[in-house]
Protein backbone atom coordinates (compact mmCIF):
# COMPACT_ATOMS: atom_id res chain seq x y z
CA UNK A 1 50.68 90.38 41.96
CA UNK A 2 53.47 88.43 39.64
CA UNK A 3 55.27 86.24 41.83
CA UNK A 4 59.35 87.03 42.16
CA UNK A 5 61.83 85.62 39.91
CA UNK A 6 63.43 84.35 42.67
CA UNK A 7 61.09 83.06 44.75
CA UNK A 8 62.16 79.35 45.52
CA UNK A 9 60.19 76.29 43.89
CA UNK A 10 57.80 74.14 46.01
CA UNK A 11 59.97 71.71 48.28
CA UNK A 12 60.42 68.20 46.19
CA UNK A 13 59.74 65.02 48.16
CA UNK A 14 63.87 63.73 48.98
CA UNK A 15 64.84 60.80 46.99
CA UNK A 16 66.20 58.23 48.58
CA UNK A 17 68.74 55.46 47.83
CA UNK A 18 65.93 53.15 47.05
CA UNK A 19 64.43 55.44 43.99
CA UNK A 20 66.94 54.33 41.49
CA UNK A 21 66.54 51.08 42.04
CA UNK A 22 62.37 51.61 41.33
CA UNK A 23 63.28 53.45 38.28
CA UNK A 24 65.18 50.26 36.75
CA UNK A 25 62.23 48.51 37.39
CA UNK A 26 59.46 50.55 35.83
CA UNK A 27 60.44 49.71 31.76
CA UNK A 28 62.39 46.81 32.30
CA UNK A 29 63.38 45.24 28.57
CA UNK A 30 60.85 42.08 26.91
CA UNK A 31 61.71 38.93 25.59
CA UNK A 32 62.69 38.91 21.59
CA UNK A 33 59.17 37.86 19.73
CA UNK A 34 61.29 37.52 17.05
CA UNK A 35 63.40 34.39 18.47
CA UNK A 36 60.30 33.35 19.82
CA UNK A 37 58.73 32.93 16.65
CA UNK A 38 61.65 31.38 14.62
CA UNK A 39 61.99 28.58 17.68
CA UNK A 40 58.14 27.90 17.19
CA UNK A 41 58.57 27.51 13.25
CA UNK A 42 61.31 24.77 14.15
CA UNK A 43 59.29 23.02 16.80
CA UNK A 44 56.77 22.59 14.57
CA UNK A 45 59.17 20.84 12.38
CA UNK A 46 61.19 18.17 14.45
CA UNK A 47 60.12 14.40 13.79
CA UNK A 48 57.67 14.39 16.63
CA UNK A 49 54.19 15.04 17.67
CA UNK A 50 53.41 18.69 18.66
CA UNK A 51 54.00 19.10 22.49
CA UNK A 52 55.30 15.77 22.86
CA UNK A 53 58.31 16.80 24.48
CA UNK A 54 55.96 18.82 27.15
CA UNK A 55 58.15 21.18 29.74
CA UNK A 56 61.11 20.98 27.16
CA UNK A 57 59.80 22.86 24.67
CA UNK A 58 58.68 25.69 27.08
CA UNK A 59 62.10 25.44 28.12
CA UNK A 60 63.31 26.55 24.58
CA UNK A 61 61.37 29.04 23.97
CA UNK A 62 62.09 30.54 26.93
CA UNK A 63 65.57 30.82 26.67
CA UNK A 64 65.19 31.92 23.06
CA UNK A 65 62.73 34.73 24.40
CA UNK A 66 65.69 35.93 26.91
CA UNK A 67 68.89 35.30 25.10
CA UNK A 68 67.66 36.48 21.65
CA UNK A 69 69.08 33.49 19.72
CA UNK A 70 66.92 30.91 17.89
CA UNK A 71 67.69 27.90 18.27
CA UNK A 72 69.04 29.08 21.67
CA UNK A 73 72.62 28.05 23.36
CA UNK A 74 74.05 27.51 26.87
CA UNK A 75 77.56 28.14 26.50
CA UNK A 76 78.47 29.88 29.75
CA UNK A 77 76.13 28.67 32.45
CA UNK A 78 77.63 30.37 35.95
CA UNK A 79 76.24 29.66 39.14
CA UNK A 80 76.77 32.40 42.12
CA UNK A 81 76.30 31.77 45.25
CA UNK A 82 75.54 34.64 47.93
CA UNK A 83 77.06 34.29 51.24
CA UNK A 84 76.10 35.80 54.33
CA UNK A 85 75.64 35.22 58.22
CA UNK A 86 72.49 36.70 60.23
CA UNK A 87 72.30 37.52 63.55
CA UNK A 88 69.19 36.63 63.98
CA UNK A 89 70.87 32.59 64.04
CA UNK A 90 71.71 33.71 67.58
CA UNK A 91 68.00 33.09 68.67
CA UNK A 92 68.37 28.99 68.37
CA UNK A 93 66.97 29.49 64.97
CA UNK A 94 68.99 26.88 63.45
CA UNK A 95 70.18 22.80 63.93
CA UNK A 96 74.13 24.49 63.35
CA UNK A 97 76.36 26.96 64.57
CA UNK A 98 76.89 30.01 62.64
CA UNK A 99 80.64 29.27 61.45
CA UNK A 100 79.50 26.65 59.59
CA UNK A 101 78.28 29.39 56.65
CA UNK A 102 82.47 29.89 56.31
CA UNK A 103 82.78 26.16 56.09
CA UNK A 104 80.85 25.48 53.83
CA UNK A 105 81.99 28.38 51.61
CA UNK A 106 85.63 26.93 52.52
CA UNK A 107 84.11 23.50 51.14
CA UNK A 108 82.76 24.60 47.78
CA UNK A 109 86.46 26.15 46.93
CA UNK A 110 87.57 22.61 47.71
CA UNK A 111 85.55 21.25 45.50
CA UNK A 112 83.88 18.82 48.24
CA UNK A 113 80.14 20.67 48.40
CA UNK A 114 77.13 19.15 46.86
CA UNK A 115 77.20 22.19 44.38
CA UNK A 116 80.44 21.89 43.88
CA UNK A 117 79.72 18.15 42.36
CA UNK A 118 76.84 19.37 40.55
CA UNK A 119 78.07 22.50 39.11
CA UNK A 120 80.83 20.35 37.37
CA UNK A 121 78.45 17.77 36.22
CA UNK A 122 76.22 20.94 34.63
CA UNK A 123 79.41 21.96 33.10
CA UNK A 124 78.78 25.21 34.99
CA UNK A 125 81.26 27.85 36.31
CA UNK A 126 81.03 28.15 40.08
CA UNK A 127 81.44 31.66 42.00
CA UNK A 128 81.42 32.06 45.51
CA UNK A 129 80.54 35.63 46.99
CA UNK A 130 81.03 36.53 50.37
CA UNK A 131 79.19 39.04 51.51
CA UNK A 132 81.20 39.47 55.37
CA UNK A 133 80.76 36.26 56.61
CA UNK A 134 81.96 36.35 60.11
CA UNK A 135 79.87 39.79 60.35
CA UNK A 136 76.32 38.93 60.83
CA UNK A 137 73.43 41.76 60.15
CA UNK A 138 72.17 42.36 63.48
CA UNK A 139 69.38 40.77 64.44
CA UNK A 140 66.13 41.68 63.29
CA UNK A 141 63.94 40.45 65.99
CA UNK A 142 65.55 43.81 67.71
CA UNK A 143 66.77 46.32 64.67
CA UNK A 144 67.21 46.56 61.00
CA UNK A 145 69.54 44.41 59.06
CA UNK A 146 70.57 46.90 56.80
CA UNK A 147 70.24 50.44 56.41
CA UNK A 148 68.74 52.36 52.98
CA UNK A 149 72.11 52.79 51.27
CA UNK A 150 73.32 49.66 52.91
CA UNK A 151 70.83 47.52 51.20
CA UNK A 152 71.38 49.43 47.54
CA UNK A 153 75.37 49.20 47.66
CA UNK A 154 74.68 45.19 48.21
CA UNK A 155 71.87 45.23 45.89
CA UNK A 156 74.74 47.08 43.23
CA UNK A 157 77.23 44.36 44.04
CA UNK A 158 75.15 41.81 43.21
CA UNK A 159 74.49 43.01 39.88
CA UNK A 160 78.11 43.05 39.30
CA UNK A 161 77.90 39.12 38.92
CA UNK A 162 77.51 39.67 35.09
CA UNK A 163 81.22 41.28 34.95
CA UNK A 164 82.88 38.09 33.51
CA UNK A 165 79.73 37.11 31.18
CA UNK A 166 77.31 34.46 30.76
CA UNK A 167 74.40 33.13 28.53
CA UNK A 168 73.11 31.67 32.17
CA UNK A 169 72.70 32.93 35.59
CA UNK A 170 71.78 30.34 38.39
CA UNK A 171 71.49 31.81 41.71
CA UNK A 172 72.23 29.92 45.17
CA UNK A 173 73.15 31.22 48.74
CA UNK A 174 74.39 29.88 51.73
CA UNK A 175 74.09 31.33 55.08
CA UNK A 176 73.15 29.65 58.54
CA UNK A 177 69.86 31.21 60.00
CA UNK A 178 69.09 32.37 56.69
CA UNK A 179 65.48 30.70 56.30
CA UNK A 180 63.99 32.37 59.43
CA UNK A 181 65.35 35.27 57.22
CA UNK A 182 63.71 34.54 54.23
CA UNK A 183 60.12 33.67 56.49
CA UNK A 184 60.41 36.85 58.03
CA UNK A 185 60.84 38.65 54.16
CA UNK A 186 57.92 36.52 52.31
CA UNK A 187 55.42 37.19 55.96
CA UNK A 188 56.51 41.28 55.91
CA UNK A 189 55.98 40.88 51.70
CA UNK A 190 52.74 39.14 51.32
CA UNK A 191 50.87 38.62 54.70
CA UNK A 192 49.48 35.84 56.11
CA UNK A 193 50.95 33.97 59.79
CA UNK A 194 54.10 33.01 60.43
CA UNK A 195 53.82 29.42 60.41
CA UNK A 196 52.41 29.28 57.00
CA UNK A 197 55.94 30.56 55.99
CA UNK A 198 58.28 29.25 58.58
CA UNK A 199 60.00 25.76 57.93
CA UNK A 200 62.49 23.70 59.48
CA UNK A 201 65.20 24.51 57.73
CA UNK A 202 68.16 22.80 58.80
CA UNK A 203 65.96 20.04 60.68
CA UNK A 204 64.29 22.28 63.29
CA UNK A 205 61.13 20.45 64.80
CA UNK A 206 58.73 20.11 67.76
CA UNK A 207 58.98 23.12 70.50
CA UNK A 208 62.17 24.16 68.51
CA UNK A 209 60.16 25.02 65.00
CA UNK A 210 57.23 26.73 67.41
CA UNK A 211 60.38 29.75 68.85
CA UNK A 212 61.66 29.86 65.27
CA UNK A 213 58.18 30.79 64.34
CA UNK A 214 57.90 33.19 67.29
CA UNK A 215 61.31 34.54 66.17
CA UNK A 216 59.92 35.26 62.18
CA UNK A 217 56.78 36.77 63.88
CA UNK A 218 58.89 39.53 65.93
CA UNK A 219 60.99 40.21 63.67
CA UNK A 220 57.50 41.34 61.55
CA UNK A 221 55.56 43.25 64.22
CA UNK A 222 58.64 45.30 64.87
CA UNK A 223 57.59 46.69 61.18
CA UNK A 224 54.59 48.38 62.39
CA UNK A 225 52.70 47.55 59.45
CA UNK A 226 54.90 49.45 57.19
CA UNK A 227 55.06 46.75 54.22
CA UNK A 228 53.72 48.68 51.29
CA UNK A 229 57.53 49.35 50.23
CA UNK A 230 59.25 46.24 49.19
CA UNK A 231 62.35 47.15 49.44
CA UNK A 232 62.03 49.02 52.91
CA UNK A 233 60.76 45.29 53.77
CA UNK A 234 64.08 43.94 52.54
CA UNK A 235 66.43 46.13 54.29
CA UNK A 236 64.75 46.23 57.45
CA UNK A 237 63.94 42.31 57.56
CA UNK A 238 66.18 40.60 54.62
CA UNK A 239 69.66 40.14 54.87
CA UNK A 240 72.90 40.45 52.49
CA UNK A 241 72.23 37.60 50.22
CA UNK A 242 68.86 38.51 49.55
CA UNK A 243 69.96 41.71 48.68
CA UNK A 244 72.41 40.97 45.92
CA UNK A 245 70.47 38.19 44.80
CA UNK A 246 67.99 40.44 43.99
CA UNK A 247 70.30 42.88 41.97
CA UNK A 248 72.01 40.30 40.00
CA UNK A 249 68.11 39.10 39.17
CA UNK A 250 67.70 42.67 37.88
CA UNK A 251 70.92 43.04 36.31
CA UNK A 252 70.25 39.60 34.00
CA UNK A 253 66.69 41.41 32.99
CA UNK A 254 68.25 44.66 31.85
CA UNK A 255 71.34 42.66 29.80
CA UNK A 256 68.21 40.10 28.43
CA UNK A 257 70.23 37.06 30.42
CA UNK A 258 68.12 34.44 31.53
CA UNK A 259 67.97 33.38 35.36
CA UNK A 260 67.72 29.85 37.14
CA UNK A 261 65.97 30.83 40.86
CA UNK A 262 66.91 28.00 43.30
CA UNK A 263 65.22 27.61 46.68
CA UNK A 264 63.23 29.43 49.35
CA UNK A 265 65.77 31.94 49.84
CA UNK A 266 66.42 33.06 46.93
CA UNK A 267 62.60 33.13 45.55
CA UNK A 268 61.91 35.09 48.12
CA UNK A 269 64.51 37.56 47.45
CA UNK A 270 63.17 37.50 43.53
CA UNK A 271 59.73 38.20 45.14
CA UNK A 272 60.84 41.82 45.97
CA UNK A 273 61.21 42.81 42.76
CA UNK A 274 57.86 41.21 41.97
CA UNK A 275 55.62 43.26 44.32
CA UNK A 276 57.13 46.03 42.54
CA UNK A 277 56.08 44.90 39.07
CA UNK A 278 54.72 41.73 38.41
CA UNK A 279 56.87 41.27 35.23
CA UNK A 280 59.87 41.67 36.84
CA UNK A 281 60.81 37.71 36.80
CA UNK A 282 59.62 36.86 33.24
CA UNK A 283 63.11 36.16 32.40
CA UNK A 284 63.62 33.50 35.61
CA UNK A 285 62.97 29.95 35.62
CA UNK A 286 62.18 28.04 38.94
CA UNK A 287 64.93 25.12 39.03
CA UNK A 288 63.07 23.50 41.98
CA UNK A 289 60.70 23.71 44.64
CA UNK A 290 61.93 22.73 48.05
CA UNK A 291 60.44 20.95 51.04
CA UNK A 292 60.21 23.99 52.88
CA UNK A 293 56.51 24.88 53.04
CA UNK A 294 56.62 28.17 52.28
CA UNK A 295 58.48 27.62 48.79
CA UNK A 296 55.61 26.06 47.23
CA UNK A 297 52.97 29.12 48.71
CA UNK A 298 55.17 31.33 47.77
CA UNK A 299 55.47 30.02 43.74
CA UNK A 300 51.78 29.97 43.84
CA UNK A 301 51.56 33.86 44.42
CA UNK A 302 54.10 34.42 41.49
CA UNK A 303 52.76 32.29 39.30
CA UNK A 304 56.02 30.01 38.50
CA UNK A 305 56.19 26.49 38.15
CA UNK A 306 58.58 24.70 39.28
CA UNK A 307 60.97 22.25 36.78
CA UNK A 308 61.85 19.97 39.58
CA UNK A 309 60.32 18.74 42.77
CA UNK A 310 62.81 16.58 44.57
CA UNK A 311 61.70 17.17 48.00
CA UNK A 312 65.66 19.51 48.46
CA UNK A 313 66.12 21.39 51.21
CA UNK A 314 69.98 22.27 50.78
CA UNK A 315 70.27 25.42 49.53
CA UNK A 316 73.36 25.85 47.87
CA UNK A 317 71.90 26.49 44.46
CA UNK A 318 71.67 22.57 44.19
CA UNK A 319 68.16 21.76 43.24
CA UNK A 320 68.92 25.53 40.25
CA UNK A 321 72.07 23.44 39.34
CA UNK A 322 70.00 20.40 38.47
CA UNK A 323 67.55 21.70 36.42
CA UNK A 324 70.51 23.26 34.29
CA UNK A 325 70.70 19.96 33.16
CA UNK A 326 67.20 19.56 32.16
CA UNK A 327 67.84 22.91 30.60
CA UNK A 328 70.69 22.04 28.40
CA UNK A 329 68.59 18.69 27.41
CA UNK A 330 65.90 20.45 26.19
CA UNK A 331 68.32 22.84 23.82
CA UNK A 332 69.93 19.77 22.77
CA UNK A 333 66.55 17.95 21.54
CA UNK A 334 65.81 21.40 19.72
CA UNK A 335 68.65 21.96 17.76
CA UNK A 336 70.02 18.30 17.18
CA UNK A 337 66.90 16.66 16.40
CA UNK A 338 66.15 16.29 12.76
CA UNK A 339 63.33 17.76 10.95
CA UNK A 340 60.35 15.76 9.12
CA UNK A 341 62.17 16.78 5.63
CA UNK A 342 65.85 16.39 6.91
CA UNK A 343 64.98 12.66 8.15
CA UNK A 344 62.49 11.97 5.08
CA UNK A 345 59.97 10.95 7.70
CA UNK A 346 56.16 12.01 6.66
CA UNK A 347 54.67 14.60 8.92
CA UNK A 348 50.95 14.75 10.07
CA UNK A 349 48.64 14.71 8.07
């Protein structure tokens, strides 16, 4: 019997907020071979012994790969920092009281933070983004911190960052309570126990770092087991920050811009978008790896080395802001040192 002309098609599974996001990231955009290449060729030809600069000349050809230009620039480094309060920081969680996340966003537009300093000495532009301050998530020992469409409207305005342009994104965040937040996102993301991801943060120690360990463990169990969706992870356990930082991350890879990650925090947000595809953070470079414990596990399992190791703990984006430095060393060596035939000096034979 023909079936009707009008019979109805079989039900389609809903989409949800979160499918457009997973869309971006199955063909996300490669680095340019082409830039690549040409950087190599000049490499090869600067008065030196192959390699000899080490780190630096992964450093160029990395930012060649993602901006496209050989030799590559940094003309418009910007560092954004994500701010955000949790109420999770109402479980003793942290050495300070939650108003001090408006503070110290009131202290980098005075110019008096640590990233204020060092984001002047990088020669970087500085943008603060508050993401309600004063209105924490609620706390996700007892309840999600953000709903489905929640989570992709921050996730949207994060990648809204690149608005004013920039060769350079370096992410930071700020936001007391905020690595019991991040413990809670790398334990629901990638397993393991709480205490292998669960730091001191802002000096917690003794019977104090034991509850804040409790605290990230809760917060975990009350997922069920339901971790196989990253970004279900990061809504129900994440926070604001972590959110946007993860959409500007995405943003940068779709526009080719290359990314500085800074600490724990925001790692761990880039890790989302890596247990959805592993490629996702070709284009970032780690600026440091902190003293919290969990940092350094957590670069193991995506594969990124860090460029510095300064045993920081701030947050901020300081440690990110530092290795811009490095960064824009390592493009001047490439472009301003001379080559064999330029300085008449013999190459190898």
């Amino acid at each position: 019997m023909p079936h009707d002309a009008c019979s109805s098609a079989p039900d389609q599974p809903a989409r949800t907020p979160f499918d457009d996001i997973r869309a971006l990231l199955v063909d996300l955009p490669g680095p340019d071979e082409a830039a690549i290449a040409a950087t190599a060729r000049r490499e090869s030809q600067l008065i030196k012994p192959p390699g000899s600069l080490g780190r630096l000349e992964d450093i160029t050809s990395w930012l060649a790969a993602w901006t496209g230009k050989s030799p590559p620039q940094v003309t418009r480094p910007i560092i954004a920092i994500f701010a955000s309060d949790h109420g999770v920081a109402t479980r003793g969680v942290s050495a300070y009281p939650q108003e001090v996340t408006r503070q110290m966003i009131d202290a980098m537009a005075a110019g008096g933070a640590a990233i204020s300093v060092l984001a002047q000495q990088a020669g970087a532009g500085l943008k603060v983004y508050d993401l309600a301050v004063g209105k924490p998530t609620p706390d996700i020992t007892t309840a999600d911190a953000m709903s489905e469409q929640e989570c992709v409207a921050t996730m949207a305005y994060g990648m809204e960052v690149l608005a004013e342009g920039t060769d350079l994104l370096v992410l930071g965040e700020v936001g007391i309570g905020n690595t019991s937040v991040a413990a809670a996102l790398a334990l629901g993301l990638f397993g393991g126990n709480p205490a292998q991801w669960t730091g001191p943060g802002t000096g917690l120690e003794g019977r104090a770092l034991a509850a804040k360990q409790d605290v990230v463990a809760q917060a975990v169990q009350r997922l069920d087991g339901q971790t196989d969706d990253a970004l279900s992870v990061l809504a129900r356990v994440g926070g604001r920050e972590f959110a946007a930082i993860a959409g500007a991350i995405l943003a940068a890879r779709l526009q080719r811009i290359p990314v500085v990650l800074d600490g724990y925090m925001v790692c761990v947000a880039a890790a989302v978008l890596h247990r959805i595809n592993p490629r996702a953070l070709d284009h970032c470079l780690v600026g440091h790896v902190s003293k919290e414990p969990g940092h350094r596990l957590l670069l193991d399992l995506l594969g990124k080395k860090p460029v510095l190791d300064l045993g920081m703990a701030l947050g901020e984006g300081t440690g990110a802001a530092l290795a811009v430095q490095i960064i824009k060393s390592a493009v001047a060596c490439h472009s301003g040192m001379a080559t064999f035939a330029e300085a008449g000096v013999a190459g190898p034979s």
